[in-house]
PDB file of N, CA and C in Angstrom:
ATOM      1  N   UNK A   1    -185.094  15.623 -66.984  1.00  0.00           N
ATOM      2  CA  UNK A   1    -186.322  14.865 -67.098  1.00  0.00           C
ATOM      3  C   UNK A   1    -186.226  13.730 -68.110  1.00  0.00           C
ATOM      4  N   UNK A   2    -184.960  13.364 -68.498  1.00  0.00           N
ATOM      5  CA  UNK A   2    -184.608  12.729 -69.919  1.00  0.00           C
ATOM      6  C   UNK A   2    -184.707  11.041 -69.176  1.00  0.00           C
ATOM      7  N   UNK A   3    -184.328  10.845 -68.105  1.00  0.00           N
ATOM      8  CA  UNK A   3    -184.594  10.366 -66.906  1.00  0.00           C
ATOM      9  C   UNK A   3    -185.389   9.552 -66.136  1.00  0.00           C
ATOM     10  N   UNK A   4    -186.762   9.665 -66.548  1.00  0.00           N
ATOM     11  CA  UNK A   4    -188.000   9.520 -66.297  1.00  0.00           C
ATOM     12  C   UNK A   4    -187.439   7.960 -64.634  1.00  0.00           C
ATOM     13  N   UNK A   5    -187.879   8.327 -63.816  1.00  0.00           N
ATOM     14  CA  UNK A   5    -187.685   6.658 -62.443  1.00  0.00           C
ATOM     15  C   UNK A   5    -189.084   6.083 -62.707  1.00  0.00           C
ATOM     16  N   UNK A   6    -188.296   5.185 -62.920  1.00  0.00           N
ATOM     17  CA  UNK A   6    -189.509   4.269 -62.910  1.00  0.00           C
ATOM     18  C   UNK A   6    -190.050   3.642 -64.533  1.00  0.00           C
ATOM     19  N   UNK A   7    -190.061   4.566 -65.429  1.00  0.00           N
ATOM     20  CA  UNK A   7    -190.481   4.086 -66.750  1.00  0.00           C
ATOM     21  C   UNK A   7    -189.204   2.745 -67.214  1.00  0.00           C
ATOM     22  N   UNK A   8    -189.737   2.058 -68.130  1.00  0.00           N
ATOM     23  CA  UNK A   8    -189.103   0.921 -68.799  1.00  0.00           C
ATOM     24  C   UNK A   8    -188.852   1.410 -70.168  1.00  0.00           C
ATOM     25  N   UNK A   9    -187.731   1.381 -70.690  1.00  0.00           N
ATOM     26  CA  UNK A   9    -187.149   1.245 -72.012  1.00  0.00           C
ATOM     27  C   UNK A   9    -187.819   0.644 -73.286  1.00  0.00           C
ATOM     28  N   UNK A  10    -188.184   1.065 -73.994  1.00  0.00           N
ATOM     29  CA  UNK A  10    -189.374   0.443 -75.225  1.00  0.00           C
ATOM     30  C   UNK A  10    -187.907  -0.183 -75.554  1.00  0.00           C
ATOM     31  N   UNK A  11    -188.425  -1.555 -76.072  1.00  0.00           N
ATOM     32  CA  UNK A  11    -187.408  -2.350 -76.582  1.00  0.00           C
ATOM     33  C   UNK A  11    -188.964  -2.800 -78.540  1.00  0.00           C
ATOM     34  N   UNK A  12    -187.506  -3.086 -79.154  1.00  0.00           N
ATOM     35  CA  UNK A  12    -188.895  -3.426 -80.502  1.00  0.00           C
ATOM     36  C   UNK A  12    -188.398  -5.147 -80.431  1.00  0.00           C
ATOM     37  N   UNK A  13    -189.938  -5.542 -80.625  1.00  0.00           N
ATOM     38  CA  UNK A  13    -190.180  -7.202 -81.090  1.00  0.00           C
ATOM     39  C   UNK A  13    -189.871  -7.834 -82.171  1.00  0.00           C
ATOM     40  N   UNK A  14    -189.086  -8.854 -82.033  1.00  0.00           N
ATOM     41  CA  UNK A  14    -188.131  -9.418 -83.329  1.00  0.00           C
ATOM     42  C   UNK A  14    -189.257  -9.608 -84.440  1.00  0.00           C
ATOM     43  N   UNK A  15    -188.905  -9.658 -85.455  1.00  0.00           N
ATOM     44  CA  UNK A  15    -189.545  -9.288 -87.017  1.00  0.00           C
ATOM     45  C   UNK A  15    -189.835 -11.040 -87.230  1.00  0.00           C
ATOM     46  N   UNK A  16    -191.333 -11.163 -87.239  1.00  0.00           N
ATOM     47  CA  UNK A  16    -191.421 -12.641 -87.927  1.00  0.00           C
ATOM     48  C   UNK A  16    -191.164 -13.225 -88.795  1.00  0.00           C
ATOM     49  N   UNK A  17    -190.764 -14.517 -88.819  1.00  0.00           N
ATOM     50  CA  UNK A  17    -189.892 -15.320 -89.968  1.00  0.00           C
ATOM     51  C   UNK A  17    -190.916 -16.097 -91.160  1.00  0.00           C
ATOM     52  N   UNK A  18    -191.846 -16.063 -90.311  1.00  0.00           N
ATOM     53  CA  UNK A  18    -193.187 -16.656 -90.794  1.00  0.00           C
ATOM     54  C   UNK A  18    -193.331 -16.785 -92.401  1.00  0.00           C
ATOM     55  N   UNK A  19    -192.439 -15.857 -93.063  1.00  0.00           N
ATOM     56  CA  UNK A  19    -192.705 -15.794 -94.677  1.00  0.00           C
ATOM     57  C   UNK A  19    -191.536 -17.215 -95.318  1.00  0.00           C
ATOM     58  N   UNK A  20    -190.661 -17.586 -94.404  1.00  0.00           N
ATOM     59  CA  UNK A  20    -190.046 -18.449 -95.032  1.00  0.00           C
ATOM     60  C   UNK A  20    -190.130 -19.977 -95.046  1.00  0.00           C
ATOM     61  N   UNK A  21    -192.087 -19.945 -94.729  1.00  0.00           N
ATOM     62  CA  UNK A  21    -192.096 -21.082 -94.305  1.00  0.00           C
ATOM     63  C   UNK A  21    -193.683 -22.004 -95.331  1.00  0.00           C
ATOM     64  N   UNK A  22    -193.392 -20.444 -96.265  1.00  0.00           N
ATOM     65  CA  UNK A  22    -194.290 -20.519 -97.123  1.00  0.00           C
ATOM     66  C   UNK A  22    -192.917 -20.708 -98.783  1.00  0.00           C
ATOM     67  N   UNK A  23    -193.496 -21.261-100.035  1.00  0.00           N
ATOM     68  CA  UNK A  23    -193.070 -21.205-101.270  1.00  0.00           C
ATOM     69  C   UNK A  23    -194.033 -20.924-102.357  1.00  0.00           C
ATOM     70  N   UNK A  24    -193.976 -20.120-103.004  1.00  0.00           N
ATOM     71  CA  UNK A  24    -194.838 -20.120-104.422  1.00  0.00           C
ATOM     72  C   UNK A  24    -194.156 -20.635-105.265  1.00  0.00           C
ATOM     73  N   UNK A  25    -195.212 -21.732-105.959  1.00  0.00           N
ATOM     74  CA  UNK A  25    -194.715 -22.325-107.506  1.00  0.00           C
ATOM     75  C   UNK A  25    -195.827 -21.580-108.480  1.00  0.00           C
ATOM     76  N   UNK A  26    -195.578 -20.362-109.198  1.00  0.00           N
ATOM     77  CA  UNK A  26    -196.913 -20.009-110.185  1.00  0.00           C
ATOM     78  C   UNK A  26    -197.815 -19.320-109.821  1.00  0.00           C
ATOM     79  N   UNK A  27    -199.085 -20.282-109.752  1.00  0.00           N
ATOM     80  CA  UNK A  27    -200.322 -19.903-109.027  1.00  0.00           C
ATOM     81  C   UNK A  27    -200.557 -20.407-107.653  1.00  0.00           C
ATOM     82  N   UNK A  28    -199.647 -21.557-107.383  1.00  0.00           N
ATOM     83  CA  UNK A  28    -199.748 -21.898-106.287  1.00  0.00           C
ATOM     84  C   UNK A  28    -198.823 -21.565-105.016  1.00  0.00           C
ATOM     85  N   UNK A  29    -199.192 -21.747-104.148  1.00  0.00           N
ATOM     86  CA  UNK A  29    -198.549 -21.748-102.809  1.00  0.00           C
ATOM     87  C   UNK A  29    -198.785 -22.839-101.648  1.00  0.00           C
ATOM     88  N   UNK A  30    -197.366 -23.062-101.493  1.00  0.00           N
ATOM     89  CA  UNK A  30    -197.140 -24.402-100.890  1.00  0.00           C
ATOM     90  C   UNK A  30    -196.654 -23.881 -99.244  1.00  0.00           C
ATOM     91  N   UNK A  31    -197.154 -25.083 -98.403  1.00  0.00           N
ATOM     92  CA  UNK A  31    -196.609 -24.745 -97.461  1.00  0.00           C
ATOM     93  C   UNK A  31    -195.636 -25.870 -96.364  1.00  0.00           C
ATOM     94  N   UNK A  32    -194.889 -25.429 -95.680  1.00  0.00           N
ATOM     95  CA  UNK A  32    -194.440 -26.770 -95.031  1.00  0.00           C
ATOM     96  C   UNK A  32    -194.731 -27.171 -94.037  1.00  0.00           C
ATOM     97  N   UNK A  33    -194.318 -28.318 -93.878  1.00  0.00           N
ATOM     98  CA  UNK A  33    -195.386 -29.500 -92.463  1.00  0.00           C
ATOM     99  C   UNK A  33    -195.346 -28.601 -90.968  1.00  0.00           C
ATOM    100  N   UNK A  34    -196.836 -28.816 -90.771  1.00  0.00           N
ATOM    101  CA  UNK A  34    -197.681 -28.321 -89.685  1.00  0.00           C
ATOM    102  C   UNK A  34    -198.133 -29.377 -88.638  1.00  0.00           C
ATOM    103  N   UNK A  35    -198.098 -28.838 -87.489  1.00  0.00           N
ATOM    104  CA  UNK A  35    -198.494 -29.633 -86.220  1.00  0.00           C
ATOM    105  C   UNK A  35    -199.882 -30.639 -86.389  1.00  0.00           C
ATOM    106  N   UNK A  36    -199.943 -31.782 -86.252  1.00  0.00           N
ATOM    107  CA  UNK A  36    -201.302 -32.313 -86.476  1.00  0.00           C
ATOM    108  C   UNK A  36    -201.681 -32.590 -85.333  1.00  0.00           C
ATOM    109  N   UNK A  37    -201.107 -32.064 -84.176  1.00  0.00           N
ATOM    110  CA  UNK A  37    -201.980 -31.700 -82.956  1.00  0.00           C
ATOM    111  C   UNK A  37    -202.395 -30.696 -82.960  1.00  0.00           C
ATOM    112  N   UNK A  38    -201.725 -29.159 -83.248  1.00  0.00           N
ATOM    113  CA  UNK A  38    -202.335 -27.938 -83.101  1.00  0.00           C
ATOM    114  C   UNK A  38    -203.085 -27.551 -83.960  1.00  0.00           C
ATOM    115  N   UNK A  39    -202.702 -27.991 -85.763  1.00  0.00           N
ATOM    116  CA  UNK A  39    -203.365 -27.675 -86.694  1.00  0.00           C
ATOM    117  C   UNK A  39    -202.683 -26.879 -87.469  1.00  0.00           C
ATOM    118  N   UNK A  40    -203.404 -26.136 -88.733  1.00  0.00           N
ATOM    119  CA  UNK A  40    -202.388 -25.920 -89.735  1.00  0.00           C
ATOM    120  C   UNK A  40    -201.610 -24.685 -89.548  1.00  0.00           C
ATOM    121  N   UNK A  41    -201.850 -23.747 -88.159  1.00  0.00           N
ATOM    122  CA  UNK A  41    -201.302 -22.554 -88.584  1.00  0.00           C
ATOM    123  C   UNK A  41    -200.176 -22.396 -87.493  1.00  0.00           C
ATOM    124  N   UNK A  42    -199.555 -24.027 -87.078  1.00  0.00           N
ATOM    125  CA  UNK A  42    -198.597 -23.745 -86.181  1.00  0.00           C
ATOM    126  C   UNK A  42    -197.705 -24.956 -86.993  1.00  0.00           C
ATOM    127  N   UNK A  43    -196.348 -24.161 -87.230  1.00  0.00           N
ATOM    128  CA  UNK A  43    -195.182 -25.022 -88.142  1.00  0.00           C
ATOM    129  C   UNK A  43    -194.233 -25.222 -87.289  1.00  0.00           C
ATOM    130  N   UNK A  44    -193.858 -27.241 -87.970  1.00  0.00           N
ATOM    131  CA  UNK A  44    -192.693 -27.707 -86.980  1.00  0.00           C
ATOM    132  C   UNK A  44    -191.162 -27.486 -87.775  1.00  0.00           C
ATOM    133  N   UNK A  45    -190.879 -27.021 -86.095  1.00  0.00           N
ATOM    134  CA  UNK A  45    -189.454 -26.763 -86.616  1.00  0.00           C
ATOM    135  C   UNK A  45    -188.282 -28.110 -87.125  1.00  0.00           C
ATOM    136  N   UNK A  46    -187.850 -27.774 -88.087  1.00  0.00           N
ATOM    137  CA  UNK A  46    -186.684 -28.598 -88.912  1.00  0.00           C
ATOM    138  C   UNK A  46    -185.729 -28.634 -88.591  1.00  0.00           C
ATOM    139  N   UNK A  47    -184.995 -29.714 -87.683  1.00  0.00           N
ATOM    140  CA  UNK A  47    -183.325 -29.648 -87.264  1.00  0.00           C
ATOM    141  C   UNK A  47    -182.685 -30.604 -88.633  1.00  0.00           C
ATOM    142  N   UNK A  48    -181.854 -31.087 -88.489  1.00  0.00           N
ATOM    143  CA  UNK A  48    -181.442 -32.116 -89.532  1.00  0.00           C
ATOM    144  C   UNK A  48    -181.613 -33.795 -88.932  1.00  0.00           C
ATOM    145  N   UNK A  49    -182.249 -33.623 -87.711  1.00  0.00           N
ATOM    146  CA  UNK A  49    -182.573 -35.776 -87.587  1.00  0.00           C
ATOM    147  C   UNK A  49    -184.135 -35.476 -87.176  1.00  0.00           C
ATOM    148  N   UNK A  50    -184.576 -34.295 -86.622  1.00  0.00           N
ATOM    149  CA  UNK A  50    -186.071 -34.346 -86.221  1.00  0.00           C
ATOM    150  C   UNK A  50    -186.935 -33.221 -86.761  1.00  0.00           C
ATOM    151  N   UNK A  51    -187.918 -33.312 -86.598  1.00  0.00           N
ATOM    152  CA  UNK A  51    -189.639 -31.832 -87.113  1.00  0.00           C
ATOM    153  C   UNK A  51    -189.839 -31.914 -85.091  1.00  0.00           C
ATOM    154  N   UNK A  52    -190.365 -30.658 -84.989  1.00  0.00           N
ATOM    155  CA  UNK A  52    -190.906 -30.312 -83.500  1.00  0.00           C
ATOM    156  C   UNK A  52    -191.452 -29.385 -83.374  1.00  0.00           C
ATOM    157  N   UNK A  53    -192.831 -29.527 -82.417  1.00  0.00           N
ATOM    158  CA  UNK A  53    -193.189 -28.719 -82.517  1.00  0.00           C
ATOM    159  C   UNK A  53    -193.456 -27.798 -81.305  1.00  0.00           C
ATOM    160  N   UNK A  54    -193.156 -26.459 -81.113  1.00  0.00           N
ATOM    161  CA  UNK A  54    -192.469 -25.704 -80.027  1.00  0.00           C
ATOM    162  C   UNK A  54    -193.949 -25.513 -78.950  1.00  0.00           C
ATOM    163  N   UNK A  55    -194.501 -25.838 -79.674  1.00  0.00           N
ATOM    164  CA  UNK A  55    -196.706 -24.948 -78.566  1.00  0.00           C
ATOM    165  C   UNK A  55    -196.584 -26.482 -77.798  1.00  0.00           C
ATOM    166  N   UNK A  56    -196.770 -27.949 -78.445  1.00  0.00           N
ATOM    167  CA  UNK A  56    -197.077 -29.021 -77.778  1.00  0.00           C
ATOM    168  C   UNK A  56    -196.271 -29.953 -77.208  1.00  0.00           C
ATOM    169  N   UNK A  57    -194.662 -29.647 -78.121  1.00  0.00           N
ATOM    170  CA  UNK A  57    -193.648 -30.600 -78.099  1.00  0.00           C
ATOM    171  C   UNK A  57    -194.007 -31.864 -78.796  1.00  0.00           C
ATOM    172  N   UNK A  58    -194.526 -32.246 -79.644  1.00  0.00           N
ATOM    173  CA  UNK A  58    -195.041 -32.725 -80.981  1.00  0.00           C
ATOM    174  C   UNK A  58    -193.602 -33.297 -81.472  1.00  0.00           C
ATOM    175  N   UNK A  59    -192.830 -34.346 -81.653  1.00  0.00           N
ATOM    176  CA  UNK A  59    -191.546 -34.792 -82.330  1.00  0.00           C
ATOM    177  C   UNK A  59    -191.650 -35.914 -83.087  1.00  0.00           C
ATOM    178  N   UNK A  60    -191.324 -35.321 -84.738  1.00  0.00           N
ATOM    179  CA  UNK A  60    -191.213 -36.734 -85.636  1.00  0.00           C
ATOM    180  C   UNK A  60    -189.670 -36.677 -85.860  1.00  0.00           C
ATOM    181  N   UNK A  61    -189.490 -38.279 -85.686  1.00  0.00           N
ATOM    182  CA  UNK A  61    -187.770 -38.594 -85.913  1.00  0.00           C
ATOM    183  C   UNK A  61    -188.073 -38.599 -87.750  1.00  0.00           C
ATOM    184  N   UNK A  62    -186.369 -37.949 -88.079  1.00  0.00           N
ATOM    185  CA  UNK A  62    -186.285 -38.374 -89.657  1.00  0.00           C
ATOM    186  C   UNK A  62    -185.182 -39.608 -89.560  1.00  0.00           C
ATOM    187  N   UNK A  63    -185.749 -40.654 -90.630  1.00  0.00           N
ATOM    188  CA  UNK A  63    -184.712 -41.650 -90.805  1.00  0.00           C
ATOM    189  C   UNK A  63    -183.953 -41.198 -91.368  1.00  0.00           C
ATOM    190  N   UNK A  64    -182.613 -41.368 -90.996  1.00  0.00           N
ATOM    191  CA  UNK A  64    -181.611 -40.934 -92.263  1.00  0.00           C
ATOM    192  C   UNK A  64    -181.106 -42.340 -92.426  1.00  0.00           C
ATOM    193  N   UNK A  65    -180.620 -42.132 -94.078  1.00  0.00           N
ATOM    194  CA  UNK A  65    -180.108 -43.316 -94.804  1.00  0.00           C
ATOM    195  C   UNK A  65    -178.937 -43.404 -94.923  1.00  0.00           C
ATOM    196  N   UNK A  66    -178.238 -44.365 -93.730  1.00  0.00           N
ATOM    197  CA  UNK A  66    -176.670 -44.450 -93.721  1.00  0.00           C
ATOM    198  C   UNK A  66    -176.408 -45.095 -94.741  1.00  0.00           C
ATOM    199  N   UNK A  67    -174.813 -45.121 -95.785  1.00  0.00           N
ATOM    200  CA  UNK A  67    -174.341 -46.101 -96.588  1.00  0.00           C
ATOM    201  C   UNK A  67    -173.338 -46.474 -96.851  1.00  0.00           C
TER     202      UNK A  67
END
């Protein structure tokens, strides 16, 4: 009966990252840049040339400074 036809395998849901997207200085807590289409509680992701954002597709280019 170990067996069960038909049942699905409990699988567990990846652990949110969500805490590393916050910093405390002190008393304060800082946070980093948020969608200004969706609003503050959806954060764009950081590659190294762009911010994006994954709900709207939201994309700011970063200039980088060739020399």
């Amino acid at each position: 009966m170990a067996d069960a036809k038909g049942k699905k395998q409990k699988k567990n849901k990846p652990t949110s990252k969500k805490y590393t997207k916050y910093k405390i200085d002190g008393d304060t807590i800082t946070r980093e840049k948020s969608c200004p289409r969706c609003g503050p509680g959806v954060f764009l992701m950081k590659t190294k040339n762009r911010l994006y954002c994954g709900k709207c597709h939201y994309t700011e280019f970063i200039k980088s400074e060739e020399k």
